[in-house]
C-alpha atoms as a PDB file:
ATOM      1  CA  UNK A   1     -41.285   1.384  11.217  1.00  0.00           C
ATOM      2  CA  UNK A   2     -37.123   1.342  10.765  1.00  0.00           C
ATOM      3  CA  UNK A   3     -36.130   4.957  10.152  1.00  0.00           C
ATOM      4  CA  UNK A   4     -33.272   4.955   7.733  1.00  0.00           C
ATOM      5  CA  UNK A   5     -30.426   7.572   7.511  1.00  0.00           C
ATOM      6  CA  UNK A   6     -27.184   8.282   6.143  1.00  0.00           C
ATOM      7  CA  UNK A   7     -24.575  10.196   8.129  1.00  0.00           C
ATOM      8  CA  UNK A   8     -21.771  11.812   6.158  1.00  0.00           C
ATOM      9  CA  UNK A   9     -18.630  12.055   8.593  1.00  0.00           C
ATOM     10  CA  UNK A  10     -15.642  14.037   7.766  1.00  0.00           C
ATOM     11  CA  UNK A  11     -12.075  12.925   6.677  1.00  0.00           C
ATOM     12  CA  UNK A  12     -10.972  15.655   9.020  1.00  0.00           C
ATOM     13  CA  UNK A  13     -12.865  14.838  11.537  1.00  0.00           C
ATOM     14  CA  UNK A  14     -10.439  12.411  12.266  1.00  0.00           C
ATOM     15  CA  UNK A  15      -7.204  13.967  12.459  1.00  0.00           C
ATOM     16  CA  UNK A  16      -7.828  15.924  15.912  1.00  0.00           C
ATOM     17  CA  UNK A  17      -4.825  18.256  15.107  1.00  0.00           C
ATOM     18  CA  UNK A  18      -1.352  18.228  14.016  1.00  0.00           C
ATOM     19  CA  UNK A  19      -0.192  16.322  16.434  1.00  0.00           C
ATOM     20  CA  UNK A  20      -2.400  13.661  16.283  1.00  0.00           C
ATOM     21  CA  UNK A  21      -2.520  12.047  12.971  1.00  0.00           C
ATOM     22  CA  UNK A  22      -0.705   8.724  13.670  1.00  0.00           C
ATOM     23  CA  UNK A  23      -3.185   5.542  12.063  1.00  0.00           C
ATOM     24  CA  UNK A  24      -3.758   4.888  16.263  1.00  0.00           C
ATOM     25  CA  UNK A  25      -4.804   8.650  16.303  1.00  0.00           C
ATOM     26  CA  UNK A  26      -7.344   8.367  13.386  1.00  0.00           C
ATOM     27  CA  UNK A  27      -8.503   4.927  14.796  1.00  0.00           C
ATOM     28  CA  UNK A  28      -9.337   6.735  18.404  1.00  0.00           C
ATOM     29  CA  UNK A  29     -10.931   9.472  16.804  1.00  0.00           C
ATOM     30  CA  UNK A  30     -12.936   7.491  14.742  1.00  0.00           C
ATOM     31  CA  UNK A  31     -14.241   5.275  17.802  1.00  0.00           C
ATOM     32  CA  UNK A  32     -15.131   8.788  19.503  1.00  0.00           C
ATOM     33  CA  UNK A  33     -17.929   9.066  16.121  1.00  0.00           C
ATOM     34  CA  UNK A  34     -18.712   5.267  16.319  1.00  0.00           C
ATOM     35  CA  UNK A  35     -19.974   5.732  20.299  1.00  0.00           C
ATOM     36  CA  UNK A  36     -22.650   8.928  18.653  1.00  0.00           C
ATOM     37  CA  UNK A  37     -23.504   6.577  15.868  1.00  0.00           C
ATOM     38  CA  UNK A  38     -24.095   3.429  17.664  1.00  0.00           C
ATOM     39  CA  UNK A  39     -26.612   5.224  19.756  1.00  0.00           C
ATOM     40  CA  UNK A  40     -28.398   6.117  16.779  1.00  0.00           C
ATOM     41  CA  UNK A  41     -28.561   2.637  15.838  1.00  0.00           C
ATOM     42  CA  UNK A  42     -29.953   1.765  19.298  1.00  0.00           C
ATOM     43  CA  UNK A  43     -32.740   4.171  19.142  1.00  0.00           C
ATOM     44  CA  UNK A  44     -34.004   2.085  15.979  1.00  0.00           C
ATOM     45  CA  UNK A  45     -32.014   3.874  12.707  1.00  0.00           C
ATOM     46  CA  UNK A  46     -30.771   2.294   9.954  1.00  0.00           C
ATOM     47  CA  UNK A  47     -27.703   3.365   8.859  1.00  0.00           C
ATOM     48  CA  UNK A  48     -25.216   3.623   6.202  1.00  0.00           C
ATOM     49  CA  UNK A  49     -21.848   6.083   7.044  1.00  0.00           C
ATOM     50  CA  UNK A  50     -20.108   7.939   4.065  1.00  0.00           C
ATOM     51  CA  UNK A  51     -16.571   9.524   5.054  1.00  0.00           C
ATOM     52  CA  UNK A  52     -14.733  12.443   4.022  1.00  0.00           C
ATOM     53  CA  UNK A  53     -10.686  10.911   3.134  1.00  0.00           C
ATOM     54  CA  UNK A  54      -9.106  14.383   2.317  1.00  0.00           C
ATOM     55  CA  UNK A  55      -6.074  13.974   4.517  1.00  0.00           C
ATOM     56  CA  UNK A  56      -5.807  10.957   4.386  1.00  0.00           C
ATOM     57  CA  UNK A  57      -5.439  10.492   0.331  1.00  0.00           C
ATOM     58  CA  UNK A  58      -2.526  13.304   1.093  1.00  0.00           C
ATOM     59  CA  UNK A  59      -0.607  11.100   3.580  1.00  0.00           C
ATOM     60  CA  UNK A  60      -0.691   8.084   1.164  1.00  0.00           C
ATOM     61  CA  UNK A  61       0.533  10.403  -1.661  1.00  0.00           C
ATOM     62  CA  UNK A  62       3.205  11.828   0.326  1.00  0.00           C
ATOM     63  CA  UNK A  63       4.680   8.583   1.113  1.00  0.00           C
ATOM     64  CA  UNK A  64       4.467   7.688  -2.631  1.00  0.00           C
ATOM     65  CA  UNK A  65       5.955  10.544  -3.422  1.00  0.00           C
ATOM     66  CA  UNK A  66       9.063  10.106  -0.676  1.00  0.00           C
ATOM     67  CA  UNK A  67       9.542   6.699  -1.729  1.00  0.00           C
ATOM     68  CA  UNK A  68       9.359   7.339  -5.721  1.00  0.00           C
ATOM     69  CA  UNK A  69      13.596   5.985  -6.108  1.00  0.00           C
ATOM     70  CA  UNK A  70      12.350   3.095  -5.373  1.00  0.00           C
ATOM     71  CA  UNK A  71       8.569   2.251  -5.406  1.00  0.00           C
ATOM     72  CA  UNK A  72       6.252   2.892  -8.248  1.00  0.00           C
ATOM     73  CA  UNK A  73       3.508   5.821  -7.383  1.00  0.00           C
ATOM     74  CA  UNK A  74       0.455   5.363  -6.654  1.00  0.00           C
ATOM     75  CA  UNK A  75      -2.579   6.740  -8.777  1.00  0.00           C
ATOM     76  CA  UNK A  76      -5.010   9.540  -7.253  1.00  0.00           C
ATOM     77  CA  UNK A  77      -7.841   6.663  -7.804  1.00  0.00           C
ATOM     78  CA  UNK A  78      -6.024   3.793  -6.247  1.00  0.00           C
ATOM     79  CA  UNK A  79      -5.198   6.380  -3.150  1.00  0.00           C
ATOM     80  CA  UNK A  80      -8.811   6.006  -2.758  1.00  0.00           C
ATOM     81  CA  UNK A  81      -9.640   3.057  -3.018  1.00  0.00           C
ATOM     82  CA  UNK A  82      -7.178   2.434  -0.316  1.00  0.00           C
ATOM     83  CA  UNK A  83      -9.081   4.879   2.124  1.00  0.00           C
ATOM     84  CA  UNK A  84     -11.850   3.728   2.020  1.00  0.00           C
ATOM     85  CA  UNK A  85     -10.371   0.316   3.039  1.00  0.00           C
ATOM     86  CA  UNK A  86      -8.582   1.887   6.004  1.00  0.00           C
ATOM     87  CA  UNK A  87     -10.801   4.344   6.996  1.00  0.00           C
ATOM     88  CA  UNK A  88     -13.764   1.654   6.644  1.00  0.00           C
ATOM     89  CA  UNK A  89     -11.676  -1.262   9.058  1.00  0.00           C
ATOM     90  CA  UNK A  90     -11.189   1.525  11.766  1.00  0.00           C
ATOM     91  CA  UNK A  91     -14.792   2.451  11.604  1.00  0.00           C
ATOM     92  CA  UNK A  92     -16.271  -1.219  10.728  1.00  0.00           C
ATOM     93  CA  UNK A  93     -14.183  -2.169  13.978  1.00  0.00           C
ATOM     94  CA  UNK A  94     -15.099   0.092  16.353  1.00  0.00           C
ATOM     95  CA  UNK A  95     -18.805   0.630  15.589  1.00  0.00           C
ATOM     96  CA  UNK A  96     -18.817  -3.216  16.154  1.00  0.00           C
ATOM     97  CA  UNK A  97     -16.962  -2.850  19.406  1.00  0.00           C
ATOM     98  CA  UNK A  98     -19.738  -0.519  20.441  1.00  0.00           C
ATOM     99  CA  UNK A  99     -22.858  -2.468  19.385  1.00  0.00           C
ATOM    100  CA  UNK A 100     -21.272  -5.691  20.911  1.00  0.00           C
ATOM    101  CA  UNK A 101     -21.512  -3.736  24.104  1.00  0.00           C
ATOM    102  CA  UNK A 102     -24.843  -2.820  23.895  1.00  0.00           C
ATOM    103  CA  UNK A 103     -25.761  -6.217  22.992  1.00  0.00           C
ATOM    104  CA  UNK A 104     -27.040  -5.647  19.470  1.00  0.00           C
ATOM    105  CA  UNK A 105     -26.149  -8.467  16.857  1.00  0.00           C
ATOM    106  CA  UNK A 106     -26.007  -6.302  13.825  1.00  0.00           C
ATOM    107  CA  UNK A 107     -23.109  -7.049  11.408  1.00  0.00           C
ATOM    108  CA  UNK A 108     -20.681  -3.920  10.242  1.00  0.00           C
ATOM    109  CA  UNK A 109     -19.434  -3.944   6.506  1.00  0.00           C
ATOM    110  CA  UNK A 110     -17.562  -1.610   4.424  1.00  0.00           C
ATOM    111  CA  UNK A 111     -17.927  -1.866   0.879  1.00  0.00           C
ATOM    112  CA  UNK A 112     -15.475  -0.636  -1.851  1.00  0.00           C
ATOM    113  CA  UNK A 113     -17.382   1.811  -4.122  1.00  0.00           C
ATOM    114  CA  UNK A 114     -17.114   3.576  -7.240  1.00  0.00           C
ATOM    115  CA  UNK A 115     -18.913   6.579  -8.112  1.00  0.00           C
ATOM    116  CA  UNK A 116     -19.413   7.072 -11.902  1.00  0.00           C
ATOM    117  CA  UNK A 117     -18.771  10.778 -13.250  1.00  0.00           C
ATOM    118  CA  UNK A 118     -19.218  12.246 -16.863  1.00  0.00           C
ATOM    119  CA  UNK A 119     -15.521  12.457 -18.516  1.00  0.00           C
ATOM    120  CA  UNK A 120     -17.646  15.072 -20.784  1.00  0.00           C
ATOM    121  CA  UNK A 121     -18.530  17.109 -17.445  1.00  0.00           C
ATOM    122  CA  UNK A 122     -16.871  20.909 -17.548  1.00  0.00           C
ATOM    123  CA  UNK A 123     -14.742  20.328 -14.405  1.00  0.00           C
ATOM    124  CA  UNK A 124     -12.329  18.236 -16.512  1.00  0.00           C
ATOM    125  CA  UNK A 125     -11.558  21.322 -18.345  1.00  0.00           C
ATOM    126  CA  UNK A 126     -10.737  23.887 -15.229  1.00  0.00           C
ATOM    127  CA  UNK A 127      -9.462  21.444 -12.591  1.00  0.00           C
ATOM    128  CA  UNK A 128      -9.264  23.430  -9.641  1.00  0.00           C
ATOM    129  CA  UNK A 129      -8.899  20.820  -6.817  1.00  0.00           C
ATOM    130  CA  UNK A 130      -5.108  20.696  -5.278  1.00  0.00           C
ATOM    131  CA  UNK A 131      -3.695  17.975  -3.822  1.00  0.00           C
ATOM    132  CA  UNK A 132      -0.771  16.460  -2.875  1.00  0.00           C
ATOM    133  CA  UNK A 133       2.374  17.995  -1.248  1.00  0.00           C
ATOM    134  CA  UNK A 134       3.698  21.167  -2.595  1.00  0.00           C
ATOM    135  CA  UNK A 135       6.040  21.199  -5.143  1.00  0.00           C
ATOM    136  CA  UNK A 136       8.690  23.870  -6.856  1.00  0.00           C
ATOM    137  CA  UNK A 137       8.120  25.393  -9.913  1.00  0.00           C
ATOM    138  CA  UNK A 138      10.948  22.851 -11.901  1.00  0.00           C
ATOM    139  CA  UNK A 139       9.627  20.004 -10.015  1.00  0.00           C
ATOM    140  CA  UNK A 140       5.552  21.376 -10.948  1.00  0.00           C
ATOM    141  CA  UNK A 141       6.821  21.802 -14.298  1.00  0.00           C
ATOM    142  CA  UNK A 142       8.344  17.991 -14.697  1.00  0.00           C
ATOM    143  CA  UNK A 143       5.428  16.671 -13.281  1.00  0.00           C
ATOM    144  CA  UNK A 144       3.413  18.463 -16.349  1.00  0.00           C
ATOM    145  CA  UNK A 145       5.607  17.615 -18.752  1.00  0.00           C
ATOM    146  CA  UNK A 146       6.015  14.113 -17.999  1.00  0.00           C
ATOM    147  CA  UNK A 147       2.268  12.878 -16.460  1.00  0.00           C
ATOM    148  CA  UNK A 148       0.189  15.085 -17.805  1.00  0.00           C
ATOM    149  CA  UNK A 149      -0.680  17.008 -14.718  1.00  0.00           C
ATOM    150  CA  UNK A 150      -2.297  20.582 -14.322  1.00  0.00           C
ATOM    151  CA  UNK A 151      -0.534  22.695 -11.592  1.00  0.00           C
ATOM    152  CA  UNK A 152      -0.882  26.072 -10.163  1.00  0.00           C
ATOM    153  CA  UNK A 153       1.080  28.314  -7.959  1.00  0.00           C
ATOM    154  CA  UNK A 154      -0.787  27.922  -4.561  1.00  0.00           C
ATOM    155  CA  UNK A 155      -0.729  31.712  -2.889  1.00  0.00           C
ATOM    156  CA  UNK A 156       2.903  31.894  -2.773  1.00  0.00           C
ATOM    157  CA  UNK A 157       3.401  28.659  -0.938  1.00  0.00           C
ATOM    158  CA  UNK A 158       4.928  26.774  -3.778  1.00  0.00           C
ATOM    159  CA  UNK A 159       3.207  24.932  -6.730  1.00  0.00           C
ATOM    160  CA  UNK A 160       0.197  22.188  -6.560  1.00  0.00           C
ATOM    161  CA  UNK A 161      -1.519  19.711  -8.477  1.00  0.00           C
ATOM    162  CA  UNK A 162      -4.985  20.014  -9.491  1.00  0.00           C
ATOM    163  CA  UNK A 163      -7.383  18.022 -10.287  1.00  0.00           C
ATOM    164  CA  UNK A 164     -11.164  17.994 -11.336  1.00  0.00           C
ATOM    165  CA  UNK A 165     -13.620  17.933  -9.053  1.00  0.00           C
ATOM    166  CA  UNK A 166     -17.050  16.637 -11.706  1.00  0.00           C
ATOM    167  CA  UNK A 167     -20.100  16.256 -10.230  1.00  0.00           C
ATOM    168  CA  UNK A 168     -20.824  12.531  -9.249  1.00  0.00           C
ATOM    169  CA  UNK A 169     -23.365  11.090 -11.988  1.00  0.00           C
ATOM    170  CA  UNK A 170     -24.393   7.419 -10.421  1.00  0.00           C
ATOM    171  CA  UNK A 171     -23.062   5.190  -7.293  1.00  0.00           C
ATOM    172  CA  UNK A 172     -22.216   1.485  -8.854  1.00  0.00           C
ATOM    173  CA  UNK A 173     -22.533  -0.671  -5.970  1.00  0.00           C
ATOM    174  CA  UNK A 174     -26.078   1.186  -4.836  1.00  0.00           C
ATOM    175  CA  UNK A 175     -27.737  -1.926  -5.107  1.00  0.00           C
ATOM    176  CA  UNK A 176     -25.547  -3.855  -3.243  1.00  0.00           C
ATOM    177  CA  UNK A 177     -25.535  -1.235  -0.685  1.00  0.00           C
ATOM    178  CA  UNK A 178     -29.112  -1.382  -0.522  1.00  0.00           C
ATOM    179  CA  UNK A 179     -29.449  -5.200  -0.170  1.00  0.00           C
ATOM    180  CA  UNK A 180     -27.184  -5.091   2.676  1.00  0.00           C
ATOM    181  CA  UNK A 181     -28.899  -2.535   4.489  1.00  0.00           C
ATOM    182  CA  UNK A 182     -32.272  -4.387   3.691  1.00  0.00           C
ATOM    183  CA  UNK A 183     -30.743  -7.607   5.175  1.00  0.00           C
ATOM    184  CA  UNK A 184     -30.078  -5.664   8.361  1.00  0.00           C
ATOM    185  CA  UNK A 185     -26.493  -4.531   8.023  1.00  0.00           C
ATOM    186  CA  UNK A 186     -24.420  -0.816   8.780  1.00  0.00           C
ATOM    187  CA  UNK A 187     -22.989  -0.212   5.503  1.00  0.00           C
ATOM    188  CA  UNK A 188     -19.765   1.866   5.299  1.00  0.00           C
ATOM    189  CA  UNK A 189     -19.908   3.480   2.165  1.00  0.00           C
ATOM    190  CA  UNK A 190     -18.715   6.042  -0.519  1.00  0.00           C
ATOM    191  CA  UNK A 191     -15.797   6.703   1.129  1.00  0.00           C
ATOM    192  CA  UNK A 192     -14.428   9.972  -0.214  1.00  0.00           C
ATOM    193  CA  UNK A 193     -16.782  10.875  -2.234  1.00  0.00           C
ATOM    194  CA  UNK A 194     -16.314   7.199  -3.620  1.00  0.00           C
ATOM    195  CA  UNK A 195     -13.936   5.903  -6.399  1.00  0.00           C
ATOM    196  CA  UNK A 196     -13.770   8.271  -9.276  1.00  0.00           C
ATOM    197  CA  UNK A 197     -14.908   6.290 -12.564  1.00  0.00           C
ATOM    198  CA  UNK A 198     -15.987   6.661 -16.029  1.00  0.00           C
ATOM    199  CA  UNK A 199     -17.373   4.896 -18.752  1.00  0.00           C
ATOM    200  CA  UNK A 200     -14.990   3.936 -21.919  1.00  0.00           C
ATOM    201  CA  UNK A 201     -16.030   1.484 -24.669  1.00  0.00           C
ATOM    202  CA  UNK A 202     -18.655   0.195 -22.051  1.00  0.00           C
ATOM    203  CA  UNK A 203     -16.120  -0.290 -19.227  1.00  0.00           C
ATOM    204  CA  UNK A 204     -15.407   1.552 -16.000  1.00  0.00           C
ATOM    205  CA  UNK A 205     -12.285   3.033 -16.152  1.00  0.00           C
ATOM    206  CA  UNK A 206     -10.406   5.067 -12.930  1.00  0.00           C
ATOM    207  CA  UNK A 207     -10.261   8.635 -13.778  1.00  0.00           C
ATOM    208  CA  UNK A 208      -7.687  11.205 -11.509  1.00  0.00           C
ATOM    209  CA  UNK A 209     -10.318  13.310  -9.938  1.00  0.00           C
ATOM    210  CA  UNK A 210     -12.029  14.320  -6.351  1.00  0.00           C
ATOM    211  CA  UNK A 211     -15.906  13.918  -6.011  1.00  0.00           C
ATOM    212  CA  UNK A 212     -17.554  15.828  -3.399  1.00  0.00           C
ATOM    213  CA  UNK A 213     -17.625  13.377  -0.835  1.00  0.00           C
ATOM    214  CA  UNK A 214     -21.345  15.423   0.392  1.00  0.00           C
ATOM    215  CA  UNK A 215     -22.763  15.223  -3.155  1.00  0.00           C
ATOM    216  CA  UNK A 216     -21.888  11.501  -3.749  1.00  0.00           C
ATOM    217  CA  UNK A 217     -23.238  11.021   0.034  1.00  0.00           C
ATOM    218  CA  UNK A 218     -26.597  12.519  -0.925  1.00  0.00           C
ATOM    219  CA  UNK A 219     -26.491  10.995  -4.054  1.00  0.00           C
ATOM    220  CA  UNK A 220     -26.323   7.388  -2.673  1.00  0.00           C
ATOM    221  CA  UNK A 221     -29.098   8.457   0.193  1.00  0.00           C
ATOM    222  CA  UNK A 222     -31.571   9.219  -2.662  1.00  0.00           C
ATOM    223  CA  UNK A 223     -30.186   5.128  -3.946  1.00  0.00           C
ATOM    224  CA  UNK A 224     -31.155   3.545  -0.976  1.00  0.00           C
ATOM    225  CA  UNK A 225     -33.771   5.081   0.236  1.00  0.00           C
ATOM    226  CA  UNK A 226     -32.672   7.123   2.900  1.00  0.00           C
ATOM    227  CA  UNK A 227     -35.429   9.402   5.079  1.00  0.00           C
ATOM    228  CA  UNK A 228     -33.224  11.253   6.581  1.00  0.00           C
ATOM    229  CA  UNK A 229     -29.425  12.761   5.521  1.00  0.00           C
ATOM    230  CA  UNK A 230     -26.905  13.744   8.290  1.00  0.00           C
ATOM    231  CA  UNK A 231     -24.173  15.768   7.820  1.00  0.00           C
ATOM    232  CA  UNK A 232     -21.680  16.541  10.643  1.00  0.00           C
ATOM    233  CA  UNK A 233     -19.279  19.329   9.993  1.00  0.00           C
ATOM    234  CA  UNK A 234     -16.961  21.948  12.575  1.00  0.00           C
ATOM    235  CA  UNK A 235     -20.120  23.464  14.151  1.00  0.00           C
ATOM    236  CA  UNK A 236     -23.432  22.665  16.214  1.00  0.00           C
ATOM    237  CA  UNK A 237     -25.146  24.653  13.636  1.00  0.00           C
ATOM    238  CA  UNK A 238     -25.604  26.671  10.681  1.00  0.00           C
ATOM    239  CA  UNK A 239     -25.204  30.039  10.510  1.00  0.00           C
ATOM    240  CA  UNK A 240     -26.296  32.732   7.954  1.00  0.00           C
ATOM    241  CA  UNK A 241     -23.951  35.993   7.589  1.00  0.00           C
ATOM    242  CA  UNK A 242     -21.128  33.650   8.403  1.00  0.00           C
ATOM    243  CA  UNK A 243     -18.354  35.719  10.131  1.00  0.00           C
ATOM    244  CA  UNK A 244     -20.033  39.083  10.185  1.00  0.00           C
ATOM    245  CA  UNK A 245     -21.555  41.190  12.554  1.00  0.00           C
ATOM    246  CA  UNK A 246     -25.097  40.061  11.396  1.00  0.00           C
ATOM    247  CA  UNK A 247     -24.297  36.654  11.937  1.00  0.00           C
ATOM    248  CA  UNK A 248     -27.261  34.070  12.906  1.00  0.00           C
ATOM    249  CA  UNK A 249     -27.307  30.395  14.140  1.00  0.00           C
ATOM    250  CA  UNK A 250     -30.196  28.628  12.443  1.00  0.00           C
ATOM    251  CA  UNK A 251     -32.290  25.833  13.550  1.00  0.00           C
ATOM    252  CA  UNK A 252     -34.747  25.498  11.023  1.00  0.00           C
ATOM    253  CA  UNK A 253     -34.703  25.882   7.127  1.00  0.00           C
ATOM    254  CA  UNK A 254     -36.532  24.798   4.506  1.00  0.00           C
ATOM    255  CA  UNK A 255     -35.666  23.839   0.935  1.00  0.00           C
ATOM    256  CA  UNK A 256     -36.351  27.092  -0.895  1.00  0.00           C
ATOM    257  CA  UNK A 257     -35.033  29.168   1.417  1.00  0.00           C
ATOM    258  CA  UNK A 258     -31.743  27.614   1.093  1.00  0.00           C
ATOM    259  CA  UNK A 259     -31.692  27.526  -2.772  1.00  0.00           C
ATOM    260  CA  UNK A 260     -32.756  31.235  -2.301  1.00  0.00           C
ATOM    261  CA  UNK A 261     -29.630  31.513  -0.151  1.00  0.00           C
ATOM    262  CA  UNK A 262     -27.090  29.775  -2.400  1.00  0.00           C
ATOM    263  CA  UNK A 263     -28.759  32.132  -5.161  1.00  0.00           C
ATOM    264  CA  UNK A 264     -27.721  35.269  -3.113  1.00  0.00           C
ATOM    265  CA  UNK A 265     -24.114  34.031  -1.698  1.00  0.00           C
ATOM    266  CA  UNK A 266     -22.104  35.174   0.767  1.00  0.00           C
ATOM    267  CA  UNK A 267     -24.308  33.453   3.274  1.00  0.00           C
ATOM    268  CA  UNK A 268     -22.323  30.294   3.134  1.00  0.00           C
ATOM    269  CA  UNK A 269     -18.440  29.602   2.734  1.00  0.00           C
ATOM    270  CA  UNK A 270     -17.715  28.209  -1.126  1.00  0.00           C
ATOM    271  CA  UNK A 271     -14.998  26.291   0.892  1.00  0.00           C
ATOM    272  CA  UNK A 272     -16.893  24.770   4.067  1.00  0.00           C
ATOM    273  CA  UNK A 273     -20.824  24.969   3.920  1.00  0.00           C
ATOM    274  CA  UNK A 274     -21.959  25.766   0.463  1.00  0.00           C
ATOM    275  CA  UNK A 275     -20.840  22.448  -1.082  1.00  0.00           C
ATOM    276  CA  UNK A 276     -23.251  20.815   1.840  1.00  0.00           C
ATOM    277  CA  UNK A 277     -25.999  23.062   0.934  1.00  0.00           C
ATOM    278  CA  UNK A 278     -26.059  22.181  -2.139  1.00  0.00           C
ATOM    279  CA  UNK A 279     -25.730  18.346  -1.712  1.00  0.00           C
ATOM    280  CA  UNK A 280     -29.136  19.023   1.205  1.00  0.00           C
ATOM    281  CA  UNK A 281     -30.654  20.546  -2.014  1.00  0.00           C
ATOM    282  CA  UNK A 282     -30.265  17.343  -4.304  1.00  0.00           C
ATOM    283  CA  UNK A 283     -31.221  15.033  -1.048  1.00  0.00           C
ATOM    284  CA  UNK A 284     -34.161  17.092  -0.835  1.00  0.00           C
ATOM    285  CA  UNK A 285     -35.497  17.363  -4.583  1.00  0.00           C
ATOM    286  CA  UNK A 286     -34.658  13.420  -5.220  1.00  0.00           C
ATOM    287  CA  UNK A 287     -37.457  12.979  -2.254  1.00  0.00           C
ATOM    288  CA  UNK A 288     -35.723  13.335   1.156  1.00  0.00           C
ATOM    289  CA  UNK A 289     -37.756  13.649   3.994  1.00  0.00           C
ATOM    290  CA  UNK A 290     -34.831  16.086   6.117  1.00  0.00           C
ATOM    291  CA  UNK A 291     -31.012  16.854   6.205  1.00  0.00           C
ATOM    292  CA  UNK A 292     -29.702  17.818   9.336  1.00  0.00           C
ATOM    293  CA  UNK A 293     -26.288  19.176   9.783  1.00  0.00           C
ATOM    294  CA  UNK A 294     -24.506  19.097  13.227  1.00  0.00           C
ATOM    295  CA  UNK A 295     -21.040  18.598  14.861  1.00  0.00           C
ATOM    296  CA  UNK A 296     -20.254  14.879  15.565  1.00  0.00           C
ATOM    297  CA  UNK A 297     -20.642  14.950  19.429  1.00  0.00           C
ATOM    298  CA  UNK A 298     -24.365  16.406  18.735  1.00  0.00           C
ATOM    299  CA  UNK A 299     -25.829  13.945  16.102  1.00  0.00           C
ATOM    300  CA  UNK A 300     -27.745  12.116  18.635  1.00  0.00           C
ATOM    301  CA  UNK A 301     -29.422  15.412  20.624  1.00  0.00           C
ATOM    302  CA  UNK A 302     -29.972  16.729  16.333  1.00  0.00           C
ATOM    303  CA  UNK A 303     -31.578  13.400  15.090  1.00  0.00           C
ATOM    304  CA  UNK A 304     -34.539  13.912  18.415  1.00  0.00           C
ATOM    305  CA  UNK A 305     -35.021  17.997  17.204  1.00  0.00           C
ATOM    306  CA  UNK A 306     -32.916  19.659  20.146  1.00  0.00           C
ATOM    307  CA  UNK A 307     -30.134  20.900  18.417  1.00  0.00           C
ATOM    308  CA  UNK A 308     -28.366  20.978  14.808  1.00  0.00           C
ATOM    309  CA  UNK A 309     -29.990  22.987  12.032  1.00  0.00           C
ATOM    310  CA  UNK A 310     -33.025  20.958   9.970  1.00  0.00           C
ATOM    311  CA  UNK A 311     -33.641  21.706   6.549  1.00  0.00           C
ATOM    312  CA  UNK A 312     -37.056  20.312   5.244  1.00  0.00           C
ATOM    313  CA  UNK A 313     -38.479  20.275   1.443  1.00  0.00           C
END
């Protein structure tokens, strides 16, 4: 029986460091994932991939921003939408390059997705999520003045943009998704958390915000039916006591103990591995079978037990 899984990748797991960003850079790195993932899909999964596009939606606002004398900007929304185009075509390509090799005939698509949110949901009154370059105070203060935005002076680094980060409330195209996957296809999906949109007058309107590209991941794994949600992050494992003397890899955890974790904090970073926790968590409760969570050059040794920490319900 076809063991289904959906394997969240990072948007910086693609930028290797600062001097490798270039699109050729982002395309090699994502090829480097595609080889781990392509195995998977040899050893009988079915997958769908969900990407992170943090630095990516920066680059593309940068450039709008440099080229503002001349060029209209480009909305936080529409920045999306446009990664998950590129990201997808680098990752469509590749992963096909791969299973061409091996001599499977299984088609690659990306689709374009939109992720509903609540305009009602209490992140749209603290926005908290920067992006974009940073700005001076008169420039931060123009920017508020004239489009409405929220900024904040960023740790004495200069001023930011914030947005809201809500909490991702349905994935449109699920169904599509689905049907693809059914009809034997990799789906590339939900990139960046997906396409920030909410309902007005019965239409889906863009809306400036960030979803958790984890949350929307698990979201969308619950959708389609997904046994088993894969996570790959900066480390081979998880560890509890992160960055203290009592720190401890993990192998094994199961649901409660990590809610019981979250409860007690400081076990896992608010800025790295709590928002994963607590996406495993909603995999898990909508009916999830596992979540794993590895590095990218482990997923295969993680999805057969040997590495990677487990979390069960």
């Amino acid at each position: 029986m076809a063991r289904r899984a959906v394997v969240a990748i990072g948007g910086n797991s693609l930028i290797r460091d600062a001097s490798r960003q270039s699109v050729e850079d982002q395309y090699l790195a994502a090829a480097e994932t595609d080889h781990h993932i392509a195995a998977l899909i040899r050893e009988g999964w079915e997958i769908c991939i969900t990407h992170g596009n943090g630095p990516q939606v920066g680059f593309i606002m940068r450039r709008s921003e440099l080229a503002a004398h001349e060029l209209h900007e480009v909305p936080l929304e529409v920045c999306v939408a446009d990664t998950q185009g590129a990201i997808g075509y680098a990752l469509q390509q590749t992963l096909g390059h791969d299973l061409s090799r091996l001599g499977i005939e299984k088609g690659v698509v990306t689709v374009v997705t939109q992720v509903e949110v609540d305009e009602n949901d209490p992140a749209f009154a603290k926005p908290g999520k920067p992006i974009g370059s940073f700005l001076d105070e008169d420039t931060a203060a123009q920017r508020t003045l004239e489009n409405g935005w929220t900024c904040i002076e960023d740790a004495g680094r200069g001023w930011r943009r914030v947005v809201a980060s809500p909490a991702p409330v349905r994935v449109v195209e699920a169904g599509a998704i689905k049907f693809l996957m059914d009809s034997g296809f990799v789906v590339i999906a939900a990139g960046g958390g997906g396409i920030p949109v909410a309902e007005r007058d019965g239409d889906l309107v863009g809306v400036a915000a960030v979803i958790d590209k984890d949350l929307a991941s698990a979201l969308l794994a619950g959708d389609i039916g997904a046994d088993t949600f894969l996570i790959t992050t900066a480390v081979e494992q998880v560890a509890l006591n992160w960055g203290t003397p009592e720190q401890e890899w993990v192998s094994h955890m199961t649901l409660d103990e990590v809610k019981g974790y979250l409860a007690e904090g400081g076990h896992f970073a608010e800025g790295s591995m709590a928002p994963k926790m607590r996406a495993v968590v909603q995999f898990l409760e909508q009916g999830g079978r596992e979540a794993i969570i590895t590095d990218p050059d482990n997923m295969q040794r993680a999805m057969a037990g040997e590495t990677g920490t487990r979390i069960t319900a």
